[in-house]
C-alpha atoms as a PDB file:
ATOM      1  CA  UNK A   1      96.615  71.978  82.642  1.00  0.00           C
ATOM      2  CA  UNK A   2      93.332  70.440  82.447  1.00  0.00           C
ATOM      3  CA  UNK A   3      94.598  66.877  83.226  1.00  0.00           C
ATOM      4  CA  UNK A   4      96.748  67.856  86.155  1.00  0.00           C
ATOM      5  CA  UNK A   5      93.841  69.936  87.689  1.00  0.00           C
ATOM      6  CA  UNK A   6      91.699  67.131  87.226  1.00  0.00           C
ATOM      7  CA  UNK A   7      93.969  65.016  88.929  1.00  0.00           C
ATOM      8  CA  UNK A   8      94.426  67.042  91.615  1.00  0.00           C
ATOM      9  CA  UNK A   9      90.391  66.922  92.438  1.00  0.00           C
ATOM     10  CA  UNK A  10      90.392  63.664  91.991  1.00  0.00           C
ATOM     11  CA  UNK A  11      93.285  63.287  94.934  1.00  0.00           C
ATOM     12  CA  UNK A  12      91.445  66.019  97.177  1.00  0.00           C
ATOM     13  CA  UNK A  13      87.974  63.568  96.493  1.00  0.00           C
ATOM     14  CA  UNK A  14      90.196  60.710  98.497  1.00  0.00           C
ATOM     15  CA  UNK A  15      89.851  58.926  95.394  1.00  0.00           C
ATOM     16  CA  UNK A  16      92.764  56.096  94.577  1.00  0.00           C
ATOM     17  CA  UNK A  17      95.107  56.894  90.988  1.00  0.00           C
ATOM     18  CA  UNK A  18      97.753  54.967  89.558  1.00  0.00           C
ATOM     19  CA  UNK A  19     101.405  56.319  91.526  1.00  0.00           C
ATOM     20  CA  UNK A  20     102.575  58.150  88.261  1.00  0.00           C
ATOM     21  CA  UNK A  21      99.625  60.494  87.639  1.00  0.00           C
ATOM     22  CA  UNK A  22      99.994  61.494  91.329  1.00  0.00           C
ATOM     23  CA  UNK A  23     103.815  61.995  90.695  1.00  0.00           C
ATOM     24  CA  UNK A  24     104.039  66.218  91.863  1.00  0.00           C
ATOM     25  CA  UNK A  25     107.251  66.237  89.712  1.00  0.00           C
ATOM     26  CA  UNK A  26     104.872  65.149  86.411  1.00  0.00           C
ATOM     27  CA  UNK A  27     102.507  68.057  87.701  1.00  0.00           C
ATOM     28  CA  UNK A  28     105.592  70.491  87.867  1.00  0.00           C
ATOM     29  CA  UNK A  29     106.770  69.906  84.648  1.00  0.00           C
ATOM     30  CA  UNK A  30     103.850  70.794  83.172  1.00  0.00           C
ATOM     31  CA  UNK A  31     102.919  73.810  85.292  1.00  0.00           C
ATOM     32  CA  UNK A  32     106.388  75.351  84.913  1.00  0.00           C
ATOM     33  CA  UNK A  33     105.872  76.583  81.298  1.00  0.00           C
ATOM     34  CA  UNK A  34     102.500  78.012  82.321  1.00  0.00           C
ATOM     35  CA  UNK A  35     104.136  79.724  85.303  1.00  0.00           C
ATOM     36  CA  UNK A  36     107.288  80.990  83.281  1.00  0.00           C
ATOM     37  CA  UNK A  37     106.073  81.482  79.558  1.00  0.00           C
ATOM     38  CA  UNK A  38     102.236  81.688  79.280  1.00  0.00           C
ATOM     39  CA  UNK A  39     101.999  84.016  82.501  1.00  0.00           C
ATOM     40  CA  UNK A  40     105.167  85.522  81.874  1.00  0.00           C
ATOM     41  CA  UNK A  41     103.586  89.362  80.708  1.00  0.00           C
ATOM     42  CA  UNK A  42     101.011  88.912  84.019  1.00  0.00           C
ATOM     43  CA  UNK A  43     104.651  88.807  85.989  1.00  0.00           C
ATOM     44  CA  UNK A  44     106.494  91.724  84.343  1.00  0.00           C
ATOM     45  CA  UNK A  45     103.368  94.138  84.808  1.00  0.00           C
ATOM     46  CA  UNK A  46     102.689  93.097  88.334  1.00  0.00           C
ATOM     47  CA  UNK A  47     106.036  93.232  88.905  1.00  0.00           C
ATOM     48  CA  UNK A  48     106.181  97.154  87.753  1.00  0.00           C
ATOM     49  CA  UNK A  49     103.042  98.265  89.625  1.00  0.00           C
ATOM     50  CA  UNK A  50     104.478  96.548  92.928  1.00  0.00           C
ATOM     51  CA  UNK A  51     107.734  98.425  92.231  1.00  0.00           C
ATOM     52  CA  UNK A  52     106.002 101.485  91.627  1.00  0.00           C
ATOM     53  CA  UNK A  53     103.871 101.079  94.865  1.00  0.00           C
ATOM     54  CA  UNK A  54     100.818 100.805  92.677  1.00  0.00           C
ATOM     55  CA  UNK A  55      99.270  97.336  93.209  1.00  0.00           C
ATOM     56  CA  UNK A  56      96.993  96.144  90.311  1.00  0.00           C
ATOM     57  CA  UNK A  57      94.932  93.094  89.479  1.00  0.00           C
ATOM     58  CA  UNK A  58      97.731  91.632  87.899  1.00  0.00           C
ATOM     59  CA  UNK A  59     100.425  91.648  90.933  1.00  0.00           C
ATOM     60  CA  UNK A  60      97.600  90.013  92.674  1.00  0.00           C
ATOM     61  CA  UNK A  61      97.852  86.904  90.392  1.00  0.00           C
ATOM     62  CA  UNK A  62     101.493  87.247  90.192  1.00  0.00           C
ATOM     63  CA  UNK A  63     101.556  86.754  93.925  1.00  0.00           C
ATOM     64  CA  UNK A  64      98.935  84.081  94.317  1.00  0.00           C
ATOM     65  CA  UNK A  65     100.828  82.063  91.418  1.00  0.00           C
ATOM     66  CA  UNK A  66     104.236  82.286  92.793  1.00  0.00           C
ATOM     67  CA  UNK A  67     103.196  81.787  96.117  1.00  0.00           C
ATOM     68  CA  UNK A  68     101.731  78.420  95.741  1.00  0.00           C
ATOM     69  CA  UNK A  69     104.159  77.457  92.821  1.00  0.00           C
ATOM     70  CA  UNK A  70     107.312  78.215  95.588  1.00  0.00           C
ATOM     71  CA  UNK A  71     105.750  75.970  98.201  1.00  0.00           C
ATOM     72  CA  UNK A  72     104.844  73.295  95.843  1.00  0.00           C
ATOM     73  CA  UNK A  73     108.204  72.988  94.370  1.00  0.00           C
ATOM     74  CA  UNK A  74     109.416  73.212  98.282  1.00  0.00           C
ATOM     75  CA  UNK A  75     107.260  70.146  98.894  1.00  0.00           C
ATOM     76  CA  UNK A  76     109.312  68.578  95.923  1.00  0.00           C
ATOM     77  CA  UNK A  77     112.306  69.377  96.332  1.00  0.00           C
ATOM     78  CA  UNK A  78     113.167  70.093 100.039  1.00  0.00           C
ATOM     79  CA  UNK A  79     109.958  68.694 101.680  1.00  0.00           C
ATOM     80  CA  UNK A  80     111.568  67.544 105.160  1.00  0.00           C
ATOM     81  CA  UNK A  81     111.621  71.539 106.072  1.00  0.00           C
ATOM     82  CA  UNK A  82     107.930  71.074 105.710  1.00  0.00           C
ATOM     83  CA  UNK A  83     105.669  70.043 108.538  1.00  0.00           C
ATOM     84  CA  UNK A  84     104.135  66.546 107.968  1.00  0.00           C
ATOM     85  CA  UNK A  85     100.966  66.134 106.717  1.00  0.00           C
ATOM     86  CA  UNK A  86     101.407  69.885 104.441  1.00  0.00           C
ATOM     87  CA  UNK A  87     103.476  68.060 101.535  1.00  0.00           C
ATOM     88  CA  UNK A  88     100.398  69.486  99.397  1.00  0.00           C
ATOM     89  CA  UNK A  89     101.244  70.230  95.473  1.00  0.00           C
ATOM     90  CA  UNK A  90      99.641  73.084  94.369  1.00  0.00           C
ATOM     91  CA  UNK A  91     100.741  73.316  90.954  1.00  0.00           C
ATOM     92  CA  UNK A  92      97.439  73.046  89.329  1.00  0.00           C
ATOM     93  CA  UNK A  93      96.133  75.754  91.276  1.00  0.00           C
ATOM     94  CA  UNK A  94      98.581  78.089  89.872  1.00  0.00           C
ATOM     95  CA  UNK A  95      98.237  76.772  86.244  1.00  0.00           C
ATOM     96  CA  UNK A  96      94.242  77.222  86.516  1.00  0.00           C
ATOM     97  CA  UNK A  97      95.196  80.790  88.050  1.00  0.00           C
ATOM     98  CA  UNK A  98      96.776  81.526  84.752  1.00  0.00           C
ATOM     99  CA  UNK A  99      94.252  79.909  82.501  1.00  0.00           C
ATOM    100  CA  UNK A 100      91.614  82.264  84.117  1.00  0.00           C
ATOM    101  CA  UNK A 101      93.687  85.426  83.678  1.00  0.00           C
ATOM    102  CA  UNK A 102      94.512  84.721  80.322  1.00  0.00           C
ATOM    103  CA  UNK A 103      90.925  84.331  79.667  1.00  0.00           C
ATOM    104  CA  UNK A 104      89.442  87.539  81.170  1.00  0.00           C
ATOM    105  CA  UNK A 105      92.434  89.558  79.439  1.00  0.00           C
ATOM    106  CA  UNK A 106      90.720  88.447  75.952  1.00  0.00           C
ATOM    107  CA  UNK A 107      87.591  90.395  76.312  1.00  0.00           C
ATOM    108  CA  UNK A 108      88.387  93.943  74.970  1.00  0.00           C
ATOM    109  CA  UNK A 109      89.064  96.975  76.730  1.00  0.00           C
ATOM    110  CA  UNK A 110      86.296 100.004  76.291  1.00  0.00           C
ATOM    111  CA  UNK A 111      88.320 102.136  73.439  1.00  0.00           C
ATOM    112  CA  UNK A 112      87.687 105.171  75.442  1.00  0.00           C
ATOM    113  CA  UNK A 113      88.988 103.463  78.396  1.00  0.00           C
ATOM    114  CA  UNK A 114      91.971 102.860  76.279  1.00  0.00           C
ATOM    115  CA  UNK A 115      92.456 106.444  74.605  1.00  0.00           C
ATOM    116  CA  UNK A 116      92.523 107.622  78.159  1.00  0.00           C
ATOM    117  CA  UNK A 117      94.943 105.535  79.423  1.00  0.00           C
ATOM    118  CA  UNK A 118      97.021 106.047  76.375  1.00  0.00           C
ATOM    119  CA  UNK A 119      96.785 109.551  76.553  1.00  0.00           C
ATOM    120  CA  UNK A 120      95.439 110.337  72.952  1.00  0.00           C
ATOM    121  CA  UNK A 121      94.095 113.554  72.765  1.00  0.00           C
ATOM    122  CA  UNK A 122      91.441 113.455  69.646  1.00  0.00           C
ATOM    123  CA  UNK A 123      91.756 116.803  67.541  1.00  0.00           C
ATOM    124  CA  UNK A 124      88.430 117.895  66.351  1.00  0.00           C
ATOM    125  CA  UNK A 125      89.798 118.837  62.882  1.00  0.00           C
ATOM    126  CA  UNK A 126      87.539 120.453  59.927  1.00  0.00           C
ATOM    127  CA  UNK A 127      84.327 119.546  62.812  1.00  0.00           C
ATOM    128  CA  UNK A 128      81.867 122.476  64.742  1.00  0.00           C
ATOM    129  CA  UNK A 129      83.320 124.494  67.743  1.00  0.00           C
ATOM    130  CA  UNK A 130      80.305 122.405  69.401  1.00  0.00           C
ATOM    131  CA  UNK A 131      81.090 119.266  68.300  1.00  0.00           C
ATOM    132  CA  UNK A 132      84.919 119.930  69.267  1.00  0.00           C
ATOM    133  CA  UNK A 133      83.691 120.601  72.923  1.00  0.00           C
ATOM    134  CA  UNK A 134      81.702 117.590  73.090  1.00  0.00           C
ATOM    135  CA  UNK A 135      84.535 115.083  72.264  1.00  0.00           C
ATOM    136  CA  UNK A 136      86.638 117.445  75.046  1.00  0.00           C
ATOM    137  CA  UNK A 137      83.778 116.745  77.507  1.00  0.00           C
ATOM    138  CA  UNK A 138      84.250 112.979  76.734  1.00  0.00           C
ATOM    139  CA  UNK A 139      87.583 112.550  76.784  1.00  0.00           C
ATOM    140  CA  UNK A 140      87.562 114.518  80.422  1.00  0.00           C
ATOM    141  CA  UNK A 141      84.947 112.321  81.453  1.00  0.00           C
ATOM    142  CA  UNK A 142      86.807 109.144  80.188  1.00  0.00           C
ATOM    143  CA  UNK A 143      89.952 110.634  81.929  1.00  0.00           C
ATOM    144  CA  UNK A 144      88.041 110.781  85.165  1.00  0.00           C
ATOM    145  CA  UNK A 145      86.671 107.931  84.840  1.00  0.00           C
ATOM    146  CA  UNK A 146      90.026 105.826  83.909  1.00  0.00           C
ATOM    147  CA  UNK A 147      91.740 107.720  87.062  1.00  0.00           C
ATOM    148  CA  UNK A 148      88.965 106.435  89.560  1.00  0.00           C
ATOM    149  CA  UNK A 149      89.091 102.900  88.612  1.00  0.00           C
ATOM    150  CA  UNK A 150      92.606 102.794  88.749  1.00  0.00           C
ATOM    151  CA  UNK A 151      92.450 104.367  92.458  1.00  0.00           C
ATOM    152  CA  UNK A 152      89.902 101.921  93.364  1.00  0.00           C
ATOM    153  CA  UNK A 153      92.260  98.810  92.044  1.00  0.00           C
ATOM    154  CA  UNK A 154      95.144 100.184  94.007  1.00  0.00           C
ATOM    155  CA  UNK A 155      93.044 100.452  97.129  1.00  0.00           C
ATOM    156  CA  UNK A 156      91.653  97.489  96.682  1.00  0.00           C
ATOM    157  CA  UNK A 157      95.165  95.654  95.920  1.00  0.00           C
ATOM    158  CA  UNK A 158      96.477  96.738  98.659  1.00  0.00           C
ATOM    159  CA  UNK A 159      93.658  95.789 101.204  1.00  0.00           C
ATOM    160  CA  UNK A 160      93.797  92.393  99.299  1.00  0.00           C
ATOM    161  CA  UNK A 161      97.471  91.830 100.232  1.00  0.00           C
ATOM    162  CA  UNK A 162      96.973  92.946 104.197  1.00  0.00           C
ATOM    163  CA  UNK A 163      94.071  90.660 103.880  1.00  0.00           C
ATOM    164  CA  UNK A 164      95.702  87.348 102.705  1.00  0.00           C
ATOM    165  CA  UNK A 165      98.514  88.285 105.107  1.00  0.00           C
ATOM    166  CA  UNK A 166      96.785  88.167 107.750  1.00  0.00           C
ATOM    167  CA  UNK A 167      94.449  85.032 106.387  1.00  0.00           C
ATOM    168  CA  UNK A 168      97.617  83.108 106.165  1.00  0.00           C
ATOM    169  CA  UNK A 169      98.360  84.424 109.595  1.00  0.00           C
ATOM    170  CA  UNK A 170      95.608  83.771 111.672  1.00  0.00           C
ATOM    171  CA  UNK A 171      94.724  80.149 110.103  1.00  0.00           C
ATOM    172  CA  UNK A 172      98.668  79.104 110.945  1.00  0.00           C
ATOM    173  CA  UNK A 173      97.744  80.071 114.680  1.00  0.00           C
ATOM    174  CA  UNK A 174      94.205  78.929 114.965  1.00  0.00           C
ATOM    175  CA  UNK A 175      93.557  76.695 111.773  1.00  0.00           C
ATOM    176  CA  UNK A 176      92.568  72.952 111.200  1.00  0.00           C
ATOM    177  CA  UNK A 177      95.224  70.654 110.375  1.00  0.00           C
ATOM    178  CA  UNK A 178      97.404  70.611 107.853  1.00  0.00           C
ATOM    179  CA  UNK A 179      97.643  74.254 108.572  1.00  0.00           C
ATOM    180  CA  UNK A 180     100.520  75.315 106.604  1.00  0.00           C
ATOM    181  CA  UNK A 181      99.445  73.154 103.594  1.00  0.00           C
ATOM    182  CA  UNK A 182      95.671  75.199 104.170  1.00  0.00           C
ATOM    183  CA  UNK A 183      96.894  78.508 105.155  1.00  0.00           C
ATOM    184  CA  UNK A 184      99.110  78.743 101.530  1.00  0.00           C
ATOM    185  CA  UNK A 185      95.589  77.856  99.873  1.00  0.00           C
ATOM    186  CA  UNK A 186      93.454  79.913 101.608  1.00  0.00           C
ATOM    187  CA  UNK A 187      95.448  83.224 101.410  1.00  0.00           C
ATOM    188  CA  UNK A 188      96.314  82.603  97.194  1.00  0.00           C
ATOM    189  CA  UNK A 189      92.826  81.656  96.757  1.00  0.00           C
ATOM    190  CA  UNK A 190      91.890  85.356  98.308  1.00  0.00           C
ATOM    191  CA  UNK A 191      94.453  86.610  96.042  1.00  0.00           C
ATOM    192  CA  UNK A 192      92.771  84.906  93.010  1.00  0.00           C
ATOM    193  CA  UNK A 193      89.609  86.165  93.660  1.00  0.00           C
ATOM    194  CA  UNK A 194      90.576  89.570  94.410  1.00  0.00           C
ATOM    195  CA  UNK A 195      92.659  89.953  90.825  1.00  0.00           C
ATOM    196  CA  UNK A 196      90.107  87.757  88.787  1.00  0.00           C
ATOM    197  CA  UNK A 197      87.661  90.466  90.198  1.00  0.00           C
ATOM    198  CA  UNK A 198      89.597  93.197  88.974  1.00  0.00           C
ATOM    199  CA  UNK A 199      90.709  92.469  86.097  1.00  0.00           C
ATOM    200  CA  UNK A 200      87.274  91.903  85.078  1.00  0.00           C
ATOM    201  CA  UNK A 201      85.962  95.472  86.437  1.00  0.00           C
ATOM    202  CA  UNK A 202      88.858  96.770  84.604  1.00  0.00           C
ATOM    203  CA  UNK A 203      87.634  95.046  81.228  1.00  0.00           C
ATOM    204  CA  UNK A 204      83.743  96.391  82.138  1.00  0.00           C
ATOM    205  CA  UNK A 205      82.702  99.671  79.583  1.00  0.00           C
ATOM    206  CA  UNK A 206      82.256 102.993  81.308  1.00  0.00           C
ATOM    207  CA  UNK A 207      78.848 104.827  82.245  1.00  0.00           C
END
């Protein structure tokens, strides 16, 4: 991952490399196993909250990743249906997209944030009527808290999606040149963000 993105910054610098480390299909064969096996679990749950109508950080990635993987492989593969000057490979992009995810999801969750979403229900056993009620006022709280943040990421999802839609949109119509090549970039890269965001302020420990 690291050698193809560096590569790739290297190529956007306008500086000169040997033909074969510019080669998009070396860059796609090491990107696909990122795409299809390291992100795979990123895929399935965005998948699920997009079929459930319930956008998350994850089907944020998801989307910005296949997005750009498609139209690089597209530039590969079929690249005369592609305007000139937008043969862009963007495979890095989408391997770095992964890296990033993968990182955030190894800080760990809040437990409480966790017990709520799991639903456990702590019995105050052999403990004080008062000391029951307390852990009932936390776990309510926690609850609360857990249902909020989720609300917020599906707003915020959602607004991300119109958003890069319309990103996309507007640079095809009134972007610089290469537009398609730029408009791909721009609206995954507000994608990125958006779920990198996220899935951080879903990792962050409650007040």
């Amino acid at each position: 991952i690291i050698p193809t993105f560096t590569v790739t910054m290297l190529t956007f610098g306008g500086i000169t490399l040997p033909h074969w480390l510019t080669n998009p299909w070396l860059h796609a064969i090491i990107a696909t196993p990122v795409m299809f096996y390291c992100a795979a679990p990123m895929h399935n749950r965005g998948t699920a909250a997009l079929r459930n109508r319930t956008p998350n950080a994850d089907s944020l990635l998801s989307l910005a990743m296949t997005v750009v993987y498609v139209y690089s492989l597209l530039a590969c593969v079929v690249s005369w249906i592609i305007p000139a000057g937008s043969h862009n490979q963007y495979f890095a992009f989408a391997s770095m997209v992964a890296v990033l995810s993968l990182a955030i999801s190894l800080i760990e969750q809040p437990p409480m944030a966790k017990k709520a979403s799991e639903g456990d229900i702590p019995i105050a056993q052999s403990q004080e009527t008062q000391e029951a009620q307390q852990s009932m006022d936390t776990l309510i709280q926690a609850n609360i808290t857990y249902e909020i943040r989720t609300r917020v990421t599906q707003i915020t999802a959602t607004m991300t999606m119109v958003i890069a839609v319309w990103t996309f949109a507007l640079w095809l119509i009134f972007g610089l040149q290469p537009k398609l090549a730029i408009a791909v970039l721009i609206s995954a890269t507000v994608l990125t963000v958006a779920g990198l965001v996220l899935q951080a302020y879903d990792r962050l420990p409650s007040r």
